[in-house]
Protein backbone atom coordinates (compact mmCIF):
# COMPACT_ATOMS: atom_id res chain seq x y z
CA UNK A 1 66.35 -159.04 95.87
CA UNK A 2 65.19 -157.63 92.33
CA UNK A 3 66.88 -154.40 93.11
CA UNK A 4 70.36 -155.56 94.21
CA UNK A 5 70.11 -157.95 90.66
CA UNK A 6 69.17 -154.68 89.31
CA UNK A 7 71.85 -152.69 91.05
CA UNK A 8 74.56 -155.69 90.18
CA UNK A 9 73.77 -156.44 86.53
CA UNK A 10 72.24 -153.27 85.03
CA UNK A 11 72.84 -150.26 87.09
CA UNK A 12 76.76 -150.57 88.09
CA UNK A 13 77.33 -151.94 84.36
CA UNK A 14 75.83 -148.89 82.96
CA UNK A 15 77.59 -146.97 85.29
CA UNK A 16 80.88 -147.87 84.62
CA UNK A 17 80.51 -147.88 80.97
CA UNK A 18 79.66 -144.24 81.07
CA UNK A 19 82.86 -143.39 83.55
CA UNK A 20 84.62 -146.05 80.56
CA UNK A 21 83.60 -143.74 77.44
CA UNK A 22 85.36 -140.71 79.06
CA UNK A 23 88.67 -142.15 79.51
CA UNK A 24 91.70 -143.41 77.35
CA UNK A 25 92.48 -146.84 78.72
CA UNK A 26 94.13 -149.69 76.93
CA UNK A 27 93.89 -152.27 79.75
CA UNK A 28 97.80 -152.20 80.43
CA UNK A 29 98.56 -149.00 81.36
CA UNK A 30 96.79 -146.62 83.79
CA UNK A 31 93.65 -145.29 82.35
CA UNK A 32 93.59 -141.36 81.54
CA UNK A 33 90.74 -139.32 81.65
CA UNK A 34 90.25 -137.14 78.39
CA UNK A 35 86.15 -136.04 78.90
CA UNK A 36 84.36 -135.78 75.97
CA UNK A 37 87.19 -136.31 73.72
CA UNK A 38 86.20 -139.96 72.57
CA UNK A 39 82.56 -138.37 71.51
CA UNK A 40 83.88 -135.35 69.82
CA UNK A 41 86.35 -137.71 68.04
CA UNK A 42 83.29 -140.36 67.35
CA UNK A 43 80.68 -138.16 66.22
CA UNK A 44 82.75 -134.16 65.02
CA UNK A 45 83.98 -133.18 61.29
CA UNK A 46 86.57 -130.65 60.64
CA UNK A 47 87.29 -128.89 57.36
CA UNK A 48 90.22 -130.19 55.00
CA UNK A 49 91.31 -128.60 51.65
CA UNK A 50 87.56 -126.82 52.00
CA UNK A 51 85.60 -130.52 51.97
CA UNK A 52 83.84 -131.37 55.72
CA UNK A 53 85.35 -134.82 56.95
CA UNK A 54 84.83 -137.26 59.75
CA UNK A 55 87.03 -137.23 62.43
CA UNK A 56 86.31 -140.78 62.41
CA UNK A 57 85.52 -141.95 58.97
CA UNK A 58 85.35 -145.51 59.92
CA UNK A 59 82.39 -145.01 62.67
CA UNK A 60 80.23 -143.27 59.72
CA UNK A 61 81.57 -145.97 57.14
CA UNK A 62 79.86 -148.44 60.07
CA UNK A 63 76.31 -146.52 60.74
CA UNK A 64 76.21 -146.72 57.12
CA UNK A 65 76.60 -150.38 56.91
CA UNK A 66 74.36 -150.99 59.91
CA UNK A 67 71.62 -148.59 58.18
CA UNK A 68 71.85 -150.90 54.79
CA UNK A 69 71.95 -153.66 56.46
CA UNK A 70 68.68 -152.67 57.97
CA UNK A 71 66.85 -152.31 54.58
CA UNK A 72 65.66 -156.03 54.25
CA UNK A 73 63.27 -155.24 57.41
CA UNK A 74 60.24 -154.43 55.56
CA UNK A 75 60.94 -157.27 53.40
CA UNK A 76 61.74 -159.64 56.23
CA UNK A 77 58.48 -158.51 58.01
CA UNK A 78 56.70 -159.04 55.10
CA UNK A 79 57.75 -162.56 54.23
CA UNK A 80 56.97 -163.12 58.16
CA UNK A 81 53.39 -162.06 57.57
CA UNK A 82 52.76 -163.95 54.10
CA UNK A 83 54.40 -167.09 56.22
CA UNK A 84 51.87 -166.58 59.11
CA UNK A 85 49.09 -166.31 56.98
CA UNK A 86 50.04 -169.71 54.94
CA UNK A 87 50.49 -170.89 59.19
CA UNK A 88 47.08 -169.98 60.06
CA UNK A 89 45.25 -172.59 57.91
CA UNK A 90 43.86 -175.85 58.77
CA UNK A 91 45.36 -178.02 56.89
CA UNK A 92 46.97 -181.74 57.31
CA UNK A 93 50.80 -181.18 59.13
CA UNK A 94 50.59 -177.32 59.87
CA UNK A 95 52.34 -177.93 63.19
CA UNK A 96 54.82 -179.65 61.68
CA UNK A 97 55.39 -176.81 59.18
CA UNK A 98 55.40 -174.18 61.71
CA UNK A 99 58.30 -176.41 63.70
CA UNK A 100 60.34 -176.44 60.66
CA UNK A 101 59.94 -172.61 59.67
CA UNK A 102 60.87 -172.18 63.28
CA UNK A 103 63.68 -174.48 63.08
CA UNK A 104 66.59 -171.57 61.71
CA UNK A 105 65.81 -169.34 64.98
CA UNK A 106 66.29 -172.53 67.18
CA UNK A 107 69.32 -173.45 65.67
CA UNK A 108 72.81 -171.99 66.78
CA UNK A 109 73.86 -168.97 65.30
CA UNK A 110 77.69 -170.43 64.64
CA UNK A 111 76.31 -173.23 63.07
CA UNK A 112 74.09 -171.07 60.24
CA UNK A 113 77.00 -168.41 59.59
CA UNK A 114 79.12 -171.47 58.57
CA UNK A 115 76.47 -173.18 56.46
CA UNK A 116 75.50 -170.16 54.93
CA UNK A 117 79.53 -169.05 55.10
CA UNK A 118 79.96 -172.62 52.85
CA UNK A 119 76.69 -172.11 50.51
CA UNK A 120 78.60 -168.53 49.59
CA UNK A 121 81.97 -170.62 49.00
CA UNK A 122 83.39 -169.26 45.76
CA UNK A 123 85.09 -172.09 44.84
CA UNK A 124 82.38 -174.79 45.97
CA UNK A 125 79.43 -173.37 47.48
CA UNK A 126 76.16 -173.94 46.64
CA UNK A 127 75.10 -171.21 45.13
CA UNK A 128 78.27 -171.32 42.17
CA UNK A 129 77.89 -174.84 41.75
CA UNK A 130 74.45 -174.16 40.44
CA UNK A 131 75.18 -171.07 38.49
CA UNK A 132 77.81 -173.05 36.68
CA UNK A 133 76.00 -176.02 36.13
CA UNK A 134 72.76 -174.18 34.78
CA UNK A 135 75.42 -171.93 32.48
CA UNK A 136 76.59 -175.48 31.66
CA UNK A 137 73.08 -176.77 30.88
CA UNK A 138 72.44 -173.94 28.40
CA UNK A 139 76.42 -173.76 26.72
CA UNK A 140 77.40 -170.52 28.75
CA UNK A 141 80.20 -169.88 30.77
CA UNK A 142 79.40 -168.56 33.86
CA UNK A 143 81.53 -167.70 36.50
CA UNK A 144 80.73 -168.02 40.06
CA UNK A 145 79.81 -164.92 41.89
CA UNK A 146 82.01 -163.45 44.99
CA UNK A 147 79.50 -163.45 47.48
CA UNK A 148 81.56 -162.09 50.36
CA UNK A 149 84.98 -161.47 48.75
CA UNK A 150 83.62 -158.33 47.25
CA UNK A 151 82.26 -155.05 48.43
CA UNK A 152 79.55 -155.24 45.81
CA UNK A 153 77.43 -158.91 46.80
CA UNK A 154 79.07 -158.48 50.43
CA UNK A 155 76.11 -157.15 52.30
CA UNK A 156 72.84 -158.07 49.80
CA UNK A 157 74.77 -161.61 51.01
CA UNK A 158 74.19 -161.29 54.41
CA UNK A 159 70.86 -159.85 53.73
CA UNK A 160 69.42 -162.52 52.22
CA UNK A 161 70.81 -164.97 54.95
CA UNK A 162 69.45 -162.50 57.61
CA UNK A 163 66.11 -163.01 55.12
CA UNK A 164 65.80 -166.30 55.70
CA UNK A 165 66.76 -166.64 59.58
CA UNK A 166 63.90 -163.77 60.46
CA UNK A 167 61.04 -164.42 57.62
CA UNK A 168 60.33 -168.12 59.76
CA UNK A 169 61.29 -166.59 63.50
CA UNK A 170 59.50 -164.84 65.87
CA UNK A 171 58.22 -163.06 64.20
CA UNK A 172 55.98 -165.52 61.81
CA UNK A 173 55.14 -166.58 65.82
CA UNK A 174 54.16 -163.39 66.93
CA UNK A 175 52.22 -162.02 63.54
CA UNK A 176 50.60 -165.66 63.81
CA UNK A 177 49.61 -165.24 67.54
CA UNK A 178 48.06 -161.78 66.44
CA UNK A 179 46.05 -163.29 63.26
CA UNK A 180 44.60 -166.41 65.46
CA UNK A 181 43.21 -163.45 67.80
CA UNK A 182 40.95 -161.88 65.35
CA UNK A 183 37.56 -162.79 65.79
CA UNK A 184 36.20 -164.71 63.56
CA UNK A 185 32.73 -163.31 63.44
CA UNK A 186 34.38 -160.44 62.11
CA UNK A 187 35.39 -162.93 58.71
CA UNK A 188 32.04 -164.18 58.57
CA UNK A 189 30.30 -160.75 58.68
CA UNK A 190 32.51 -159.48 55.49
CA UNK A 191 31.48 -162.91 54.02
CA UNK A 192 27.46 -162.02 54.43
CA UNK A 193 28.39 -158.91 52.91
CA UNK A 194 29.95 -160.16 49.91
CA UNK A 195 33.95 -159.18 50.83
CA UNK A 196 36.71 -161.57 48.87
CA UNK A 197 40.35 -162.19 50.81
CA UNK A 198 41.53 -159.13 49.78
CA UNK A 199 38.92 -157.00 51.19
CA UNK A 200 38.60 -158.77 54.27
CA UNK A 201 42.81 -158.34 54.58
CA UNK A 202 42.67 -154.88 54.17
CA UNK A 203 39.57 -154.28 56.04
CA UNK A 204 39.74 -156.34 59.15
CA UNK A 205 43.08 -158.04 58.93
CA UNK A 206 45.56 -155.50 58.93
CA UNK A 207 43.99 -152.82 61.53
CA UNK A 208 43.38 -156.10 63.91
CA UNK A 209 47.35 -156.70 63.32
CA UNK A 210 48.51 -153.19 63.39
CA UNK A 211 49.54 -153.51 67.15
CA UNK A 212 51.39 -156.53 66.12
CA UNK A 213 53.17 -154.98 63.04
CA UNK A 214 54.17 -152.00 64.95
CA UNK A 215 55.90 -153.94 67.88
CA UNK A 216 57.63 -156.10 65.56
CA UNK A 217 58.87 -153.36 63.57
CA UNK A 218 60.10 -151.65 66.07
CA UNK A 219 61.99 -154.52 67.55
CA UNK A 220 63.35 -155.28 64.10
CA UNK A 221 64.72 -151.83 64.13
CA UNK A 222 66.47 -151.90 67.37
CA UNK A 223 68.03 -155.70 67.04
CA UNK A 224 69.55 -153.69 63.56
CA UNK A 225 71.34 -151.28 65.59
CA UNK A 226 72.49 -154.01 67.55
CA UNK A 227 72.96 -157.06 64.99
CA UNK A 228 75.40 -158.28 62.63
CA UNK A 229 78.17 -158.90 65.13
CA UNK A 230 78.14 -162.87 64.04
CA UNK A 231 77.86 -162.93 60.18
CA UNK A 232 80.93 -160.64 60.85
CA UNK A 233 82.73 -162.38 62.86
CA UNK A 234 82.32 -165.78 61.86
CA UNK A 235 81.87 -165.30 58.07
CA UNK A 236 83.64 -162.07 56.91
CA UNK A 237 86.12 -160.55 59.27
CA UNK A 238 84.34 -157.44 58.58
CA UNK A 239 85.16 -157.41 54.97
CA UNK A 240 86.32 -156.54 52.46
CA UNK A 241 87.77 -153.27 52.71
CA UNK A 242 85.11 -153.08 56.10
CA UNK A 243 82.21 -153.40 54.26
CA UNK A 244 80.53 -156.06 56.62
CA UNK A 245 81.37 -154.37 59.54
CA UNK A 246 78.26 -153.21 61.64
CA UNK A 247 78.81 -151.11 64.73
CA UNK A 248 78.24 -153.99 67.22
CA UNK A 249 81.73 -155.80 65.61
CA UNK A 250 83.17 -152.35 65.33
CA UNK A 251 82.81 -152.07 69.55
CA UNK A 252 84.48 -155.54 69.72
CA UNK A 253 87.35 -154.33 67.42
CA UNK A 254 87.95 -151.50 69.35
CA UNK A 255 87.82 -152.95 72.82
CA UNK A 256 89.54 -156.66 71.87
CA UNK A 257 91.73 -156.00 68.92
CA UNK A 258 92.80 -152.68 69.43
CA UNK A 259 92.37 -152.06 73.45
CA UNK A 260 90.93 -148.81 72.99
CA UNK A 261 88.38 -149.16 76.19
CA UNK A 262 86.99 -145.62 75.93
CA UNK A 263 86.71 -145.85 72.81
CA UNK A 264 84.36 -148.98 72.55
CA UNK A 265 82.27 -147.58 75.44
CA UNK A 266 82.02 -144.30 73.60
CA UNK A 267 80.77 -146.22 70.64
CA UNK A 268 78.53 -148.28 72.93
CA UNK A 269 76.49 -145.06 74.52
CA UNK A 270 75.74 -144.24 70.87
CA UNK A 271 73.87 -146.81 69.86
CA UNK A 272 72.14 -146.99 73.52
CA UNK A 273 71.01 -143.58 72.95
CA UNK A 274 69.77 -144.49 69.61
CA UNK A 275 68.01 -147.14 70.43
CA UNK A 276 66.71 -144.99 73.51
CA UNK A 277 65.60 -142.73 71.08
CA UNK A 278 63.68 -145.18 68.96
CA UNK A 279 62.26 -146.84 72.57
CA UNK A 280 60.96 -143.26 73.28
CA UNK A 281 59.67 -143.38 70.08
CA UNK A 282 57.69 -145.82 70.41
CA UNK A 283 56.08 -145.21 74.11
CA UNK A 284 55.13 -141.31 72.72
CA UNK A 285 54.02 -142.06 69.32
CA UNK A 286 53.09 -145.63 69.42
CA UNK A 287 49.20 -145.93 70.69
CA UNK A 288 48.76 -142.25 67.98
CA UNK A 289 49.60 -144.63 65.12
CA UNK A 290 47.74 -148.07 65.59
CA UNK A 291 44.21 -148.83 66.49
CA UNK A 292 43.88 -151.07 69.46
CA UNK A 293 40.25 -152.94 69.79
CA UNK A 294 39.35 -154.56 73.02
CA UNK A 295 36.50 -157.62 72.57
């Protein structure tokens, strides 16, 4: 039984994507088979007037946007950590605390674009109706900012809503699970020998962790590749002038708004081989750069 579900829902998928990516089919018409043509359209350059340029200058305008919208990781991971930390005390209400710093991941992902989608409102979000009131408090006239109407605030936008989704999500769970597995004898030797919080961080913390921190950032890396499909679909259309759209929404344009099949599954393999890549990565490289201990 596991390998027919295999065979049915992985293997002939993954199958028929590849035979997909090397054919020109827009669902009405018979599909043609051009090879490699959708790849060497996807990923080649030719010279023009002397200057090298994409054959497909939207795919690299989308890898670019994908790779920036990848830059609040570190920062995301590290709000996660400072979050599982404040998590791991013993105070009054922590589970209740951990619930609601949970509560974003829980909550359907249509439901936060349009929140967030209405907080970014230049006319009457949230975030305007305080800059203007606090310019009105102190006799300045502020404007409201175009949080995703332009291609400056566009993506920092949907960075800091990504922010606040991730810092509180599994990952607070899974850095917390890690820090509530270090022994405590560990803390209490340090303490004998005279180590404050930061020394015992550093010094036991962190390398206890370091399994942890390298899973998650590895994860973090891969979801990139494949994220931002909803923010851009439900909050930006991909705009403006494409600036929101991530290579996950760029497959859907291609294979639902323009029909090119081949073309999508072309676009698909890529980012399966990247993330391949980073998977291999990680299973070569991965027990070389963190120290596991076993107690």
């Amino acid at each position: 039984p596991n390998f027919i579900g295999f065979l049915v829902f992985i293997l002939i998928p993954v199958a028929f994507s590849l035979i997909l990516s090397l054919v020109n089919w827009d669902m009405l018409s018979a599909p043609k088979f051009v090879g490699l043509a959708n790849f060497v359209n996807l990923l080649g350059f030719h010279l023009e007037a002397g200057r090298l340029i994409a054959n497909d200058p939207l795919f690299w305008k989308c890898v670019g946007n994908t790779l920036f919208l990848m830059l609040i990781i570190p920062i995301e991971m590290i709000a996660a950590l400072v979050l599982a930390l404040s998590m791991n005390q013993k105070i009054m209400g922590i589970k209740l605390f951990r619930f609601l710093y949970f509560l974003p991941t829980i909550t359907n992902g249509v439901a936060i674009c349009l929140l967030w989608a209405w907080i970014y409102n230049y006319d009457f979000g949230l975030l305007n109706s305080l800059i203007k009131n606090v310019g009105n408090f102190l006799n300045l006239s502020l404007k409201g900012i175009p949080w995703l109407t332009s291609t400056i605030w566009s993506k920092p936008s949907l960075m800091i809503m990504g922010l606040w989704v991730a810092m509180g999500g599994y990952n607070m769970i899974l850095f917390l699970a890690a820090l509530q597995g270090v022994p405590r004898e560990l803390y209490e030797a340090a303490e004998i020998d005279g180590a404050d919080l930061w020394h015992k961080f550093w010094a036991i913390t962190w390398p206890m962790i370091s399994p942890t921190t390298f899973f998650i950032a590895i994860m973090a890396v891969i979801g990139g590749f494949q994220g931002g499909f909803m923010q851009a679909y439900v909050m930006t259309g991909g705009g403006p002038d494409r600036s929101t759209t991530t290579l996950e929404y760029l497959i859907y344009n291609h294979l639902y708004s323009w029909q090119h099949v081949g073309y999508a599954a072309g676009i698909a393999w890529f980012v399966f081989v990247v993330v391949f890549l980073i998977t291999l990565f990680n299973w070569r490289f991965g027990g070389k750069l963190v120290q596991y201990y076993h107690y």
